[in-house]
N, C-alpha and C. Protein backbone atom coordinates (compact mmCIF):
# COMPACT_ATOMS: atom_id res chain seq x y z
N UNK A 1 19.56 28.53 -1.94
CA UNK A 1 18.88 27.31 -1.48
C UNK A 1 18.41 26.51 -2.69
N UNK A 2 18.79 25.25 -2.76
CA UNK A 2 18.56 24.41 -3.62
C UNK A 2 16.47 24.14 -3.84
N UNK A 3 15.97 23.80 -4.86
CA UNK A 3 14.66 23.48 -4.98
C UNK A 3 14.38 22.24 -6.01
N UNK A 4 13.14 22.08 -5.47
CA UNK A 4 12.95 21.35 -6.79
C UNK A 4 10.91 21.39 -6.69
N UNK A 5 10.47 21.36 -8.11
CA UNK A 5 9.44 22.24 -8.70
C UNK A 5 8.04 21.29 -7.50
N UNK A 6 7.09 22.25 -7.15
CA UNK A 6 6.49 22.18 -6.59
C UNK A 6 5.35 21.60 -7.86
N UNK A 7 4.12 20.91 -7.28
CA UNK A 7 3.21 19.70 -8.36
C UNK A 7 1.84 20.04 -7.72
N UNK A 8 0.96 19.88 -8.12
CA UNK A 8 -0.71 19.70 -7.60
C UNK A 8 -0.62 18.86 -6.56
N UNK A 9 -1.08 18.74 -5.69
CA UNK A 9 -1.06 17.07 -4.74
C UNK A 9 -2.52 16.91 -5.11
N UNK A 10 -3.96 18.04 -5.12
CA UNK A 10 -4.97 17.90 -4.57
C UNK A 10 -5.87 17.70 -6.50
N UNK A 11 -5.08 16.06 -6.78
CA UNK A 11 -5.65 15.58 -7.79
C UNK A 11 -6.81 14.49 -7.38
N UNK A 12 -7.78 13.83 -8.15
CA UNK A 12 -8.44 13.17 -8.25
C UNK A 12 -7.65 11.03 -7.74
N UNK A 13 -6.76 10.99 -8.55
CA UNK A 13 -6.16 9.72 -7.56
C UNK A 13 -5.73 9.60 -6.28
N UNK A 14 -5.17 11.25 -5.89
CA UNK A 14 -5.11 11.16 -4.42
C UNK A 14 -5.50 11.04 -3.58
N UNK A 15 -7.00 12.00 -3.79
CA UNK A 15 -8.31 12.02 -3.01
C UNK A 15 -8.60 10.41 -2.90
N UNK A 16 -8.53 9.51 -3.89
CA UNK A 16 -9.33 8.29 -3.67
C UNK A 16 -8.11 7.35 -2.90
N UNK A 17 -6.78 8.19 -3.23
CA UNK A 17 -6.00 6.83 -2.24
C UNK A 17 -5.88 7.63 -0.62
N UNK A 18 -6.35 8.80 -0.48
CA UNK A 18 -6.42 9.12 1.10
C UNK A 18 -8.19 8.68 1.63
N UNK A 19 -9.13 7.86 1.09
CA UNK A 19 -10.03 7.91 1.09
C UNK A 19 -9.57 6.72 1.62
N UNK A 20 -8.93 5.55 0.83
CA UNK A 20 -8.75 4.26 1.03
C UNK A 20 -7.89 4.19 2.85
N UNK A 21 -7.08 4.91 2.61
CA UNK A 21 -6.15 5.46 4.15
C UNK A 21 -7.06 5.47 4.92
N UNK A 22 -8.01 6.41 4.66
CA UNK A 22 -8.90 7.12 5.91
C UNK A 22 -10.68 5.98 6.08
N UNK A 23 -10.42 4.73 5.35
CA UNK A 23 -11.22 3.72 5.26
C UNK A 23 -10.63 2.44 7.03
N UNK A 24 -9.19 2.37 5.93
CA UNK A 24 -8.66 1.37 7.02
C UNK A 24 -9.15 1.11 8.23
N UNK A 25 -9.17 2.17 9.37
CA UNK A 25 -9.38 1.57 10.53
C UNK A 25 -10.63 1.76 11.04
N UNK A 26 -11.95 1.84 10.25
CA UNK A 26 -13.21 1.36 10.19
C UNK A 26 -12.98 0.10 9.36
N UNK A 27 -12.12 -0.23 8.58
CA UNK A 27 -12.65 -1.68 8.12
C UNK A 27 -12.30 -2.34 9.54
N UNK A 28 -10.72 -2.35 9.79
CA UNK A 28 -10.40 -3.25 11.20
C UNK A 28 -11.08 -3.13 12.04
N UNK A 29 -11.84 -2.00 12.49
CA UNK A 29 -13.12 -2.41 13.62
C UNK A 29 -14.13 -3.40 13.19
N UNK A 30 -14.67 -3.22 11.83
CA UNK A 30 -15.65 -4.05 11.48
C UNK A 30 -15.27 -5.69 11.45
N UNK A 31 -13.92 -6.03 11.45
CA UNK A 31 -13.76 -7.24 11.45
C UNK A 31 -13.42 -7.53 12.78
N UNK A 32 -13.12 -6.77 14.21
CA UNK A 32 -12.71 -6.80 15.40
C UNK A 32 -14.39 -7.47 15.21
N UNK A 33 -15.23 -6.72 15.02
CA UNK A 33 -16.78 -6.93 15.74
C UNK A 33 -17.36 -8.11 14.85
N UNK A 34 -16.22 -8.66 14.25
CA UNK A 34 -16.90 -9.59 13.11
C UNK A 34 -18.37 -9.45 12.28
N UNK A 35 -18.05 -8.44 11.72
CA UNK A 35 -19.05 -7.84 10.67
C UNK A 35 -18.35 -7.59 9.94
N UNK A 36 -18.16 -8.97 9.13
CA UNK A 36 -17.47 -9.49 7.66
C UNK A 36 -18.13 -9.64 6.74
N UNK A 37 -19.64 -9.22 6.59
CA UNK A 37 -20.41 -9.05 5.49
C UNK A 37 -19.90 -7.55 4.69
N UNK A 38 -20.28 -7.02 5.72
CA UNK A 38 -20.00 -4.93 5.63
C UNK A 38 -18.52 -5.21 4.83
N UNK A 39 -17.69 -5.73 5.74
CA UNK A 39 -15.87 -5.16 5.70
C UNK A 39 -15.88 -5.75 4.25
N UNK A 40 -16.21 -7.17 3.92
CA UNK A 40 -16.31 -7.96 2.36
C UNK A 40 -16.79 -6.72 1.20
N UNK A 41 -18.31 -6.19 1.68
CA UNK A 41 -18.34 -4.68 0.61
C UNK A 41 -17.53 -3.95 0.69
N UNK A 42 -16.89 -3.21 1.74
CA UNK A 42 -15.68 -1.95 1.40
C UNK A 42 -14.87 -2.66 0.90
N UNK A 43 -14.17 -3.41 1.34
CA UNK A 43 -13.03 -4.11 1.06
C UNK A 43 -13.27 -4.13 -0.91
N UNK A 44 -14.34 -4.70 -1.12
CA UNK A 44 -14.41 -4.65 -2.63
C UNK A 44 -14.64 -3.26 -3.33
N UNK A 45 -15.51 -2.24 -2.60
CA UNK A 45 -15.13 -1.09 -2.55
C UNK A 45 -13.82 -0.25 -2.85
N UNK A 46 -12.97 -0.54 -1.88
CA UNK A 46 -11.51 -0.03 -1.61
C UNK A 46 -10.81 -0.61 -3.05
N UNK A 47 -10.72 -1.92 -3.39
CA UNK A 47 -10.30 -2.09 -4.31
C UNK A 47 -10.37 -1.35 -5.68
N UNK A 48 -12.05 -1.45 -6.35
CA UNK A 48 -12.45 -0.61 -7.03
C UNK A 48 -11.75 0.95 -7.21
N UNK A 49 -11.90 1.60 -5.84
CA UNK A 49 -10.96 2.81 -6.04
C UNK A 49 -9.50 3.07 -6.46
N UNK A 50 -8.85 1.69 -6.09
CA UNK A 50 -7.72 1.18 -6.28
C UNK A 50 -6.95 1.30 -7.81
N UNK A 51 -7.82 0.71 -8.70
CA UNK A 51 -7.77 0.54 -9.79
C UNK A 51 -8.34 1.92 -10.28
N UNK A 52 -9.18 2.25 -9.76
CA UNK A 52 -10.30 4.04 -10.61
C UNK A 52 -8.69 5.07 -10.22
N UNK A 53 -8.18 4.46 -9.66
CA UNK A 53 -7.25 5.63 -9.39
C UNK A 53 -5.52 5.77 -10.41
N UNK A 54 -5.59 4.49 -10.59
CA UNK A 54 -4.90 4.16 -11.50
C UNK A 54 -5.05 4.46 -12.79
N UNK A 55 -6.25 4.08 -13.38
CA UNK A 55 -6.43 4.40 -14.33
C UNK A 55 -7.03 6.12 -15.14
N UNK A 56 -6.90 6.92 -14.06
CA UNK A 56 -7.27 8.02 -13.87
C UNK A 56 -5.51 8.52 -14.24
N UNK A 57 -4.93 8.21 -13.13
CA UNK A 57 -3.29 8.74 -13.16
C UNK A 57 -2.78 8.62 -14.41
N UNK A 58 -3.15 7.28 -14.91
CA UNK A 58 -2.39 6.81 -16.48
C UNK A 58 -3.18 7.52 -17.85
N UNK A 59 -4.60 7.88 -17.80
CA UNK A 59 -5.14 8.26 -18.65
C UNK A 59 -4.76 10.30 -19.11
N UNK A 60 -4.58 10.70 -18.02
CA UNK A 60 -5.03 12.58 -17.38
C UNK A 60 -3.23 12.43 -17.02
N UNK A 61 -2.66 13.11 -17.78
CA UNK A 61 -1.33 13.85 -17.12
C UNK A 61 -1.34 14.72 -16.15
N UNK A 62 -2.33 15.42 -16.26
CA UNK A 62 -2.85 16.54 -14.83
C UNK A 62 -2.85 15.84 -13.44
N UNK A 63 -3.07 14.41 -13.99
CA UNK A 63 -3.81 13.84 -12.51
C UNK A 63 -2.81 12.87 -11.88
N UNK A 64 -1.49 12.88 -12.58
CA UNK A 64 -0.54 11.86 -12.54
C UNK A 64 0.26 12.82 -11.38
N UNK A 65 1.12 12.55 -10.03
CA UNK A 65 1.91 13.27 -8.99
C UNK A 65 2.67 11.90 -8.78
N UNK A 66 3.80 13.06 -8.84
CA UNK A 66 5.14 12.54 -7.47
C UNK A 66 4.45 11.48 -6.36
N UNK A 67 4.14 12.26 -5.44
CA UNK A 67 3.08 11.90 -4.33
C UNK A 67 2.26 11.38 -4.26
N UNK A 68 1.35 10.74 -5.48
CA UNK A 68 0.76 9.62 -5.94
C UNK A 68 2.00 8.68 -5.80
N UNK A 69 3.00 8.64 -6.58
CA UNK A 69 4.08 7.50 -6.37
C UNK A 69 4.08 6.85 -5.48
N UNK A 70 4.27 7.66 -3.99
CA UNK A 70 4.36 7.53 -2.59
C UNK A 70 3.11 6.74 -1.65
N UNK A 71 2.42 7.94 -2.15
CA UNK A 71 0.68 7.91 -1.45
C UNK A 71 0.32 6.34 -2.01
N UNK A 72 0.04 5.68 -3.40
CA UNK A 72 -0.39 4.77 -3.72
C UNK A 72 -0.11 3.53 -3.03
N UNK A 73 1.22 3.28 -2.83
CA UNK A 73 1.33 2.20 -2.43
C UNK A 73 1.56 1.64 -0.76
N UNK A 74 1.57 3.32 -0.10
CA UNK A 74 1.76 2.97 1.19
C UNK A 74 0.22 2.90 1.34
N UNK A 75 -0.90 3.58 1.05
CA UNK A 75 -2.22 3.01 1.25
C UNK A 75 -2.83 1.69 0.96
N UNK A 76 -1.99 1.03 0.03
CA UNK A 76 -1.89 -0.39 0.02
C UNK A 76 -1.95 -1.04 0.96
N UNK A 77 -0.40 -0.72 1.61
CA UNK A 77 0.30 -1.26 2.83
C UNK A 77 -0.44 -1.16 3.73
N UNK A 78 -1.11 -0.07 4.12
CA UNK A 78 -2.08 0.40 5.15
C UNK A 78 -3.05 -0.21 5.35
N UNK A 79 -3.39 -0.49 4.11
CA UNK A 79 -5.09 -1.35 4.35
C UNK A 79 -4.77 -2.97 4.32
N UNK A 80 -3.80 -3.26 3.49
CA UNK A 80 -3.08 -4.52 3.92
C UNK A 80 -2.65 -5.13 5.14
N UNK A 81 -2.42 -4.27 5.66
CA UNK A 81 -2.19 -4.39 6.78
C UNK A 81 -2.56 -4.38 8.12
N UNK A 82 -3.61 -3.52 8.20
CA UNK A 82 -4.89 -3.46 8.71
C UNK A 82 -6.10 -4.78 8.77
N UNK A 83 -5.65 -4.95 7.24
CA UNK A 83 -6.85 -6.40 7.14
C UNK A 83 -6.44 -7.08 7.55
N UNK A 84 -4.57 -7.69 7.40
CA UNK A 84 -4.13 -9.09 7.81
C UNK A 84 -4.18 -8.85 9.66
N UNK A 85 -4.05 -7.94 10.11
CA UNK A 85 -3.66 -7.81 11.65
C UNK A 85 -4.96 -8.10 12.38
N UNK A 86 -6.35 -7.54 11.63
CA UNK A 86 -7.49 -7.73 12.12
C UNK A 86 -7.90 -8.80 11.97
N UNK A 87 -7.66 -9.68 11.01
CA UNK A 87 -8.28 -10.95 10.56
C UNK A 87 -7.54 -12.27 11.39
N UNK A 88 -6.14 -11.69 11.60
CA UNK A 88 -5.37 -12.44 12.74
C UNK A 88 -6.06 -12.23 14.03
N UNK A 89 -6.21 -11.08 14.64
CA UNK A 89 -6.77 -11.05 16.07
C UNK A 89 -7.85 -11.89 16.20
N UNK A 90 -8.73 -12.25 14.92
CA UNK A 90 -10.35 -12.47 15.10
C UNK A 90 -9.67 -14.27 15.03
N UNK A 91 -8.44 -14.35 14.80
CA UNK A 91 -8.30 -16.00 14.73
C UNK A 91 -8.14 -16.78 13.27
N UNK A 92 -8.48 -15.34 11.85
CA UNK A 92 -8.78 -16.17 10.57
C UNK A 92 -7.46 -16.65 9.82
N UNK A 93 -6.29 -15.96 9.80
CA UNK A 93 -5.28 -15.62 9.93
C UNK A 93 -3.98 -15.89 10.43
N UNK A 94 -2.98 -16.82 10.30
CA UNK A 94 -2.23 -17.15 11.06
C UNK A 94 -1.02 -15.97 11.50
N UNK A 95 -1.10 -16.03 12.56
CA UNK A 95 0.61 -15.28 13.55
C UNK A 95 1.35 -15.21 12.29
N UNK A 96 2.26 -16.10 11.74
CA UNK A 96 3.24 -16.23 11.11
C UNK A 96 3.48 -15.13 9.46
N UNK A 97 2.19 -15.83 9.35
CA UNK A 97 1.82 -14.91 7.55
C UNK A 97 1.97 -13.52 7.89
N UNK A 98 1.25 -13.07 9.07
CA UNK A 98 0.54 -11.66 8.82
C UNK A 98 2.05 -10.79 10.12
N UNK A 99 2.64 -11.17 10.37
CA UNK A 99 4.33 -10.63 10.87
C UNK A 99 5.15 -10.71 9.95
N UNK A 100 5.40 -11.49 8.51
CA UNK A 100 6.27 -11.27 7.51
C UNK A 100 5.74 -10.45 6.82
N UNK A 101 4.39 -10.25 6.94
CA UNK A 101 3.64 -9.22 5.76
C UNK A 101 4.07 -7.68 6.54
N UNK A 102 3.94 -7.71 7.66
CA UNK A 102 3.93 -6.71 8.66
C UNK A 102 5.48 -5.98 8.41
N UNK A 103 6.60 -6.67 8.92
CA UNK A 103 8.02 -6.67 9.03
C UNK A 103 8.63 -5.92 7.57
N UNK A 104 8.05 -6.70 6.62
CA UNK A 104 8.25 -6.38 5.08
C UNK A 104 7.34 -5.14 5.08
N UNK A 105 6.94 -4.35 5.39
CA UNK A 105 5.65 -3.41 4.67
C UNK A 105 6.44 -2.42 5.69
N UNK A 106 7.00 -2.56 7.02
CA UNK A 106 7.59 -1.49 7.69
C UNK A 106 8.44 -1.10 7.11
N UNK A 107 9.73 -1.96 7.03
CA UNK A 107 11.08 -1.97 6.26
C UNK A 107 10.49 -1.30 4.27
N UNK A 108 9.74 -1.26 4.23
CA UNK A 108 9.49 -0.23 2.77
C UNK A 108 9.00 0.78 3.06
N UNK A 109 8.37 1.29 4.12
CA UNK A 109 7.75 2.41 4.95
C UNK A 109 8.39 3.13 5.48
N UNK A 110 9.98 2.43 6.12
CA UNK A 110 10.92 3.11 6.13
C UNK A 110 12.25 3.69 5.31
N UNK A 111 12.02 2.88 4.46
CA UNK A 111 13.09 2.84 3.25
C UNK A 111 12.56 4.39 2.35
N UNK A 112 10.95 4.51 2.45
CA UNK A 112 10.16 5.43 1.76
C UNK A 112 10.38 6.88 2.38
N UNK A 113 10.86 6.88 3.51
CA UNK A 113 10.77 7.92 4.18
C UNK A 113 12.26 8.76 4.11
N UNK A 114 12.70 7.91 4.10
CA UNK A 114 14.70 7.90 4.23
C UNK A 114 14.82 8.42 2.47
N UNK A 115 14.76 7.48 1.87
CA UNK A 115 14.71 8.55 0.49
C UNK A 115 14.54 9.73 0.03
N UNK A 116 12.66 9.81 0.64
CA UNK A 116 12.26 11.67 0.98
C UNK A 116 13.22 12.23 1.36
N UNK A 117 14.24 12.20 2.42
CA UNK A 117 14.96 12.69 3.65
C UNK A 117 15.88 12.75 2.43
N UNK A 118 16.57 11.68 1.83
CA UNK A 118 17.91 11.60 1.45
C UNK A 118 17.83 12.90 0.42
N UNK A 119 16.50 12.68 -0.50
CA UNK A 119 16.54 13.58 -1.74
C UNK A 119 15.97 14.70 -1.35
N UNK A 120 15.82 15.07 -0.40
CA UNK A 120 15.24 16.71 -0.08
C UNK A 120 16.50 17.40 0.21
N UNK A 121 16.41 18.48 -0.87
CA UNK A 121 17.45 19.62 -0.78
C UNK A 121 18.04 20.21 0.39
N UNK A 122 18.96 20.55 0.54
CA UNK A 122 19.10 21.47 2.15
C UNK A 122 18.76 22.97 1.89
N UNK A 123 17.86 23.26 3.09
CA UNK A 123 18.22 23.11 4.08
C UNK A 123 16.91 22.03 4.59
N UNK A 124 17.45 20.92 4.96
CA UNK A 124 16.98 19.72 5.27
C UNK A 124 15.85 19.91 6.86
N UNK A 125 14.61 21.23 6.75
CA UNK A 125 13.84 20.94 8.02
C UNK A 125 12.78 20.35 7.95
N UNK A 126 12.23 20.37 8.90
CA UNK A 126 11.10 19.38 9.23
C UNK A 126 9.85 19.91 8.29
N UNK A 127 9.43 21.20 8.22
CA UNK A 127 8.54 21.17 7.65
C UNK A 127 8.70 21.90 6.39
N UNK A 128 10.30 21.44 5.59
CA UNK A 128 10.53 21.23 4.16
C UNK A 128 9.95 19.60 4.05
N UNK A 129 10.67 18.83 5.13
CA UNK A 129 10.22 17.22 4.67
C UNK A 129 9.01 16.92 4.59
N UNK A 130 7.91 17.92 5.25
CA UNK A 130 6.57 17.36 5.44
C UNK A 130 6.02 18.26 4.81
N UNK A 131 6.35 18.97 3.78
CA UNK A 131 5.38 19.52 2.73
C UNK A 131 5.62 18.94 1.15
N UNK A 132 4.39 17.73 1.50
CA UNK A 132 4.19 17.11 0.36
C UNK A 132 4.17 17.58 -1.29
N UNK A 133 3.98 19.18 -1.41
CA UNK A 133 3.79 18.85 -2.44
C UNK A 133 5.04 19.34 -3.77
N UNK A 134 6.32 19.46 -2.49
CA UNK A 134 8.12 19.45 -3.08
C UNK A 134 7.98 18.01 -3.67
N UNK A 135 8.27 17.82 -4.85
CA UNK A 135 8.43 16.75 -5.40
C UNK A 135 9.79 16.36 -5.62
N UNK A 136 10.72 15.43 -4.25
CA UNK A 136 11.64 15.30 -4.68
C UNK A 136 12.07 13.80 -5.19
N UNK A 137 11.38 12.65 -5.12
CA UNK A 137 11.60 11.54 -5.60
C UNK A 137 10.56 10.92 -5.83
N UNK A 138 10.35 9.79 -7.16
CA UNK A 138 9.38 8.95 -7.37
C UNK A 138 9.50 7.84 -7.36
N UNK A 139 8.90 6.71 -6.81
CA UNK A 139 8.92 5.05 -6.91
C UNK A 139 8.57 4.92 -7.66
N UNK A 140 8.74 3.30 -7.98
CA UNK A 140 8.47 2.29 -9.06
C UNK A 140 8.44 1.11 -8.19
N UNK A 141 7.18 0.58 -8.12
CA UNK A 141 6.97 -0.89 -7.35
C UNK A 141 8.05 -1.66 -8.78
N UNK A 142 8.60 -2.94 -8.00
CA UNK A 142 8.85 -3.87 -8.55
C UNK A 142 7.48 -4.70 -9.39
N UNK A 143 7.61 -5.37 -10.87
CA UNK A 143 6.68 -6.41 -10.96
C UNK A 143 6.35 -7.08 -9.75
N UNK A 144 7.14 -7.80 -9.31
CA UNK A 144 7.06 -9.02 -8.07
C UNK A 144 6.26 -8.38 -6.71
N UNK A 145 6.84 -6.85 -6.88
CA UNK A 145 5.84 -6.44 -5.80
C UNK A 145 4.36 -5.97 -6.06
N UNK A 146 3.96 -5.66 -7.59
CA UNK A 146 2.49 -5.40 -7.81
C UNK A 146 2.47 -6.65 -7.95
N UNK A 147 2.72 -7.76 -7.87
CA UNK A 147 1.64 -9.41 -8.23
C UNK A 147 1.44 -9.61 -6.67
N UNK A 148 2.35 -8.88 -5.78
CA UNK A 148 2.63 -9.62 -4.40
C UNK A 148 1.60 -8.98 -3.86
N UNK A 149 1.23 -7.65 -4.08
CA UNK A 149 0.02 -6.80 -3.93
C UNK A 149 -1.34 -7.44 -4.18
N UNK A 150 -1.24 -7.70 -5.36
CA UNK A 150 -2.63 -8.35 -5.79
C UNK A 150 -3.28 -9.33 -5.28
N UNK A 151 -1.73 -11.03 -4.93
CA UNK A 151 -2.55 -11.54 -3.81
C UNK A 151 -2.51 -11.72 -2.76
N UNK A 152 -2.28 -10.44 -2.22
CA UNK A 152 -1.94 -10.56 -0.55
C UNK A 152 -3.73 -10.02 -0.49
N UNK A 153 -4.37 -9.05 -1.25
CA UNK A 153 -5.44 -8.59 -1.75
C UNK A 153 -6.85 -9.63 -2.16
N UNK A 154 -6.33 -10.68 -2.63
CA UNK A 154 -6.94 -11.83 -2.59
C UNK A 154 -7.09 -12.82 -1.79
N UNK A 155 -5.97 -12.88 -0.79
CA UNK A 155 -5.97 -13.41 0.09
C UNK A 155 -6.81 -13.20 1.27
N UNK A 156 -6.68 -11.39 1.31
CA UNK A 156 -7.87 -10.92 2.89
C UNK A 156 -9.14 -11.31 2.02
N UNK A 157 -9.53 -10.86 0.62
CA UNK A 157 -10.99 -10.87 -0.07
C UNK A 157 -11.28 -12.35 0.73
N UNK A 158 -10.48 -13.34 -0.17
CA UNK A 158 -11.17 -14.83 0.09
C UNK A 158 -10.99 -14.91 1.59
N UNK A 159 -10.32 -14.61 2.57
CA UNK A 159 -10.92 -15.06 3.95
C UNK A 159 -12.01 -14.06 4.70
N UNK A 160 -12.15 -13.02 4.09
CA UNK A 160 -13.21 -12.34 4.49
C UNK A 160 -14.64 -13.15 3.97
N UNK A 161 -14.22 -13.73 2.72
CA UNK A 161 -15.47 -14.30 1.88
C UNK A 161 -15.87 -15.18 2.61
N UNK A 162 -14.52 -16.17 3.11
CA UNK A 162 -14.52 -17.78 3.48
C UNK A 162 -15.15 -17.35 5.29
N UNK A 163 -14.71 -16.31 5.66
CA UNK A 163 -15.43 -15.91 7.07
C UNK A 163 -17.02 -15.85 7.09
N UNK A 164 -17.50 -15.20 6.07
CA UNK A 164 -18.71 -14.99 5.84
C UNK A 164 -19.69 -15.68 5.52
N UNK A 165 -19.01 -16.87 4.63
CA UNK A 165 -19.99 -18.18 4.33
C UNK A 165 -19.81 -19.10 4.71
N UNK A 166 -18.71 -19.50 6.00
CA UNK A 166 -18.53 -20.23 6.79
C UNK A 166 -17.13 -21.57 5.90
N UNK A 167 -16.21 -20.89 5.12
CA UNK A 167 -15.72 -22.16 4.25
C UNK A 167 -14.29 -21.59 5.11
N UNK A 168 -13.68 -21.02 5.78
CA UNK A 168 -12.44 -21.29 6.54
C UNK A 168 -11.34 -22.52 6.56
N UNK A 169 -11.40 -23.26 6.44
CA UNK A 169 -10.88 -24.57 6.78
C UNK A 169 -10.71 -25.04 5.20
N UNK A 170 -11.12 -24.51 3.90
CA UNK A 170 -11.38 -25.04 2.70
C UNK A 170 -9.65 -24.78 2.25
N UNK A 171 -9.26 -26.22 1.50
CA UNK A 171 -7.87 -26.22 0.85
C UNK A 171 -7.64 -25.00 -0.02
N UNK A 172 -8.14 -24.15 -0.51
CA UNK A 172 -7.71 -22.90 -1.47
C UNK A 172 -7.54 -22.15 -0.87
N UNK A 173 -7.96 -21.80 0.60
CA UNK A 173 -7.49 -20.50 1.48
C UNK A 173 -6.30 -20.68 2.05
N UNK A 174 -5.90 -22.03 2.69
CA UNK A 174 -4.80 -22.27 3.34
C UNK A 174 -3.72 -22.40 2.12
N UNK A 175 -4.21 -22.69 0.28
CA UNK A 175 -3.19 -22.66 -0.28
C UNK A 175 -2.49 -20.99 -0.32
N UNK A 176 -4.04 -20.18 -0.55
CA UNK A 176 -3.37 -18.68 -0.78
C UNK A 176 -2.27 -18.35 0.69
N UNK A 177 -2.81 -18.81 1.32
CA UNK A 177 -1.91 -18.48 2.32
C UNK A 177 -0.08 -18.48 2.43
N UNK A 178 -0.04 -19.83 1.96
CA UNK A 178 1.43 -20.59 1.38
C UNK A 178 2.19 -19.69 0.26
N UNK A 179 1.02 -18.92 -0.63
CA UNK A 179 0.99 -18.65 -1.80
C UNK A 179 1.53 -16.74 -1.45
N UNK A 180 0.93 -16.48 -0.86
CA UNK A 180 1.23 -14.98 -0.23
C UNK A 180 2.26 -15.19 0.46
N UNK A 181 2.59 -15.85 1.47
CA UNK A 181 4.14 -15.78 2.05
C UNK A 181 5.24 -15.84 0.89
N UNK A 182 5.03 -16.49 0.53
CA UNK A 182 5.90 -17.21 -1.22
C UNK A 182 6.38 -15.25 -1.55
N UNK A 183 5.25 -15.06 -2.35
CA UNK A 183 5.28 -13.79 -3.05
C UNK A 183 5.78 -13.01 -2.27
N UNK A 184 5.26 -13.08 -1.02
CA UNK A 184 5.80 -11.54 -0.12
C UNK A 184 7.52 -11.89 0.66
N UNK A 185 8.12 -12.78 0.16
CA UNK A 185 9.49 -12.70 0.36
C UNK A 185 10.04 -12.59 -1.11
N UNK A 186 9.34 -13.11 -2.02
CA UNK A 186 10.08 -12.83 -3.00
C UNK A 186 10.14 -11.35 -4.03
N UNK A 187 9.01 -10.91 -3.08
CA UNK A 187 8.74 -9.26 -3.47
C UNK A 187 10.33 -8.83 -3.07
N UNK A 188 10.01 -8.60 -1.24
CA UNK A 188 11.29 -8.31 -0.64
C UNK A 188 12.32 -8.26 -1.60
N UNK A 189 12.68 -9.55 -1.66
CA UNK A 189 13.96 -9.42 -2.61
C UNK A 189 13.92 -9.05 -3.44
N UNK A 190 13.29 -8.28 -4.01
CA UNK A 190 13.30 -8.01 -5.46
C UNK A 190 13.43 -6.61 -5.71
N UNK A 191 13.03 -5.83 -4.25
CA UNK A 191 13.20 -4.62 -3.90
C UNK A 191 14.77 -4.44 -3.48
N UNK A 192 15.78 -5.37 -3.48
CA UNK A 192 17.15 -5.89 -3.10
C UNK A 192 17.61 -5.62 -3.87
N UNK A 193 17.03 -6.69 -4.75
CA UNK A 193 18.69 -6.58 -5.87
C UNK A 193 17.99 -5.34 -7.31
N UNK A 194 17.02 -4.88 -7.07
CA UNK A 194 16.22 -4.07 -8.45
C UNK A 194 16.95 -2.33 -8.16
N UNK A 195 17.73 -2.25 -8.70
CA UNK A 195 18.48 -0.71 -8.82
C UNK A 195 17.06 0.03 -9.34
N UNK A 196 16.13 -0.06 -9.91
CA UNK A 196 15.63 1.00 -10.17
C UNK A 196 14.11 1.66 -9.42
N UNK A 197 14.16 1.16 -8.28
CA UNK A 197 12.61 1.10 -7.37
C UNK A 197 12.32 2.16 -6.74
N UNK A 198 13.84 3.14 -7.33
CA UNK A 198 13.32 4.34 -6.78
C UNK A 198 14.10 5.82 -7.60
N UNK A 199 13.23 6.57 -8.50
CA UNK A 199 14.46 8.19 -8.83
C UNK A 199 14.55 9.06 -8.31
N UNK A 200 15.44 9.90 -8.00
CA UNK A 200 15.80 10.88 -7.59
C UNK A 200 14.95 12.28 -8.50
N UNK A 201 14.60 12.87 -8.51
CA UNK A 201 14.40 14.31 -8.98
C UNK A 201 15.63 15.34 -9.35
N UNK A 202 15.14 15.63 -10.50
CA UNK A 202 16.49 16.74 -10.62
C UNK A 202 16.00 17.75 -10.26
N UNK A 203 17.52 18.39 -8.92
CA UNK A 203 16.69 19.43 -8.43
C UNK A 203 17.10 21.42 -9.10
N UNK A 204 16.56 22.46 -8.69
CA UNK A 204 16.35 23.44 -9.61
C UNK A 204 17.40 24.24 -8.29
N UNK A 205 18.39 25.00 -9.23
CA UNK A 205 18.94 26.43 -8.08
C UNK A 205 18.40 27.86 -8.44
């Protein structure tokens, strides 16, 4: 039976990006109940960890995983996604923005999963695929997709902000808006034509 080397999962960046995961759907209640003061602190919160986690991974080789690769950016997606869907229901948000953000974040959610699948050794079962801590492939966001990150990220901040102090309707929110669709198709593509957004693991017999 083919292998490939088993890794720590239960590091210090992980803990803070399953923290951010396990944040999400208390922030989306808090903006269902429009208590956009609170969601504005985590939200700046969540970020903070965002970055503490990063710079933890890059500093500590111990603390750097496979599964960080994975884990990091679908908790992105998660809370991204969470914010734009909640901030749409409450009305802040247009239909249009927050379904290309949606559509795009599935289609990499699934692309993420299919890889796992593709690069896991046989014998290919279910709970070889779901034991995280087989390290068989690592991502690489595109540039275009960490800038597309950042202001899709700026985008919920400032309408959570613009919710809170009543500036909604102000020309810089409706520009980010223009400004995040922009980025988040041109992420997409970039995850298209970029051969390298994702490696394989060499695996061990």
């Amino acid at each position: 039976m083919e292998e490939v080397h088993r890794e720590n999962i239960w590091t210090i960046p992980n803990m803070l990006t399953v923290l951010r995961i396990a944040m999400s759907p208390y922030l989306g209640y808090l903006i269902c109940q429009t208590n956009y003061e609170l969601a504005l602190g985590l939200v700046i919160f969540a970020g903070f960890t965002d970055f503490l986690d990063g710079i933890i991974a890059r500093s500590f080789k111990n603390q750097a995983s496979k599964l960080g690769s994975f884990l990091d950016p679908m908790a992105d997606k998660i809370l991204i996604a969470t914010l734009f869907l909640t901030l749409t229901i409450t009305g802040n948000i247009p239909v249009p923005l927050t379904a290309l953000i949606v559509a795009r974040d599935t289609l990499l959610v699934g692309a993420g999963f299919y890889i796992r699948y593709q690069s896991l050794p046989p014998p290919k079962t279910l709970s070889r695929y779901l034991d995280v801590s087989h390290a068989t492939a690592e991502l690489a966001p595109t540039r275009l997709s960490k800038i597309n990150t950042t202001i899709q990220l700026c985008t919920v901040f400032s309408t959570l902000a613009a919710a809170s102090f009543g500036y909604l309707e102000h020309p810089v929110i409706h520009g980010l808006f223009w400004l995040t669709a922009g980025t988040t198709i041109a992420s997409a593509i970039s995850y298209i034509i970029s051969k390298d957004t994702y490696k394989i693991l060499k695996r061990k017999k």
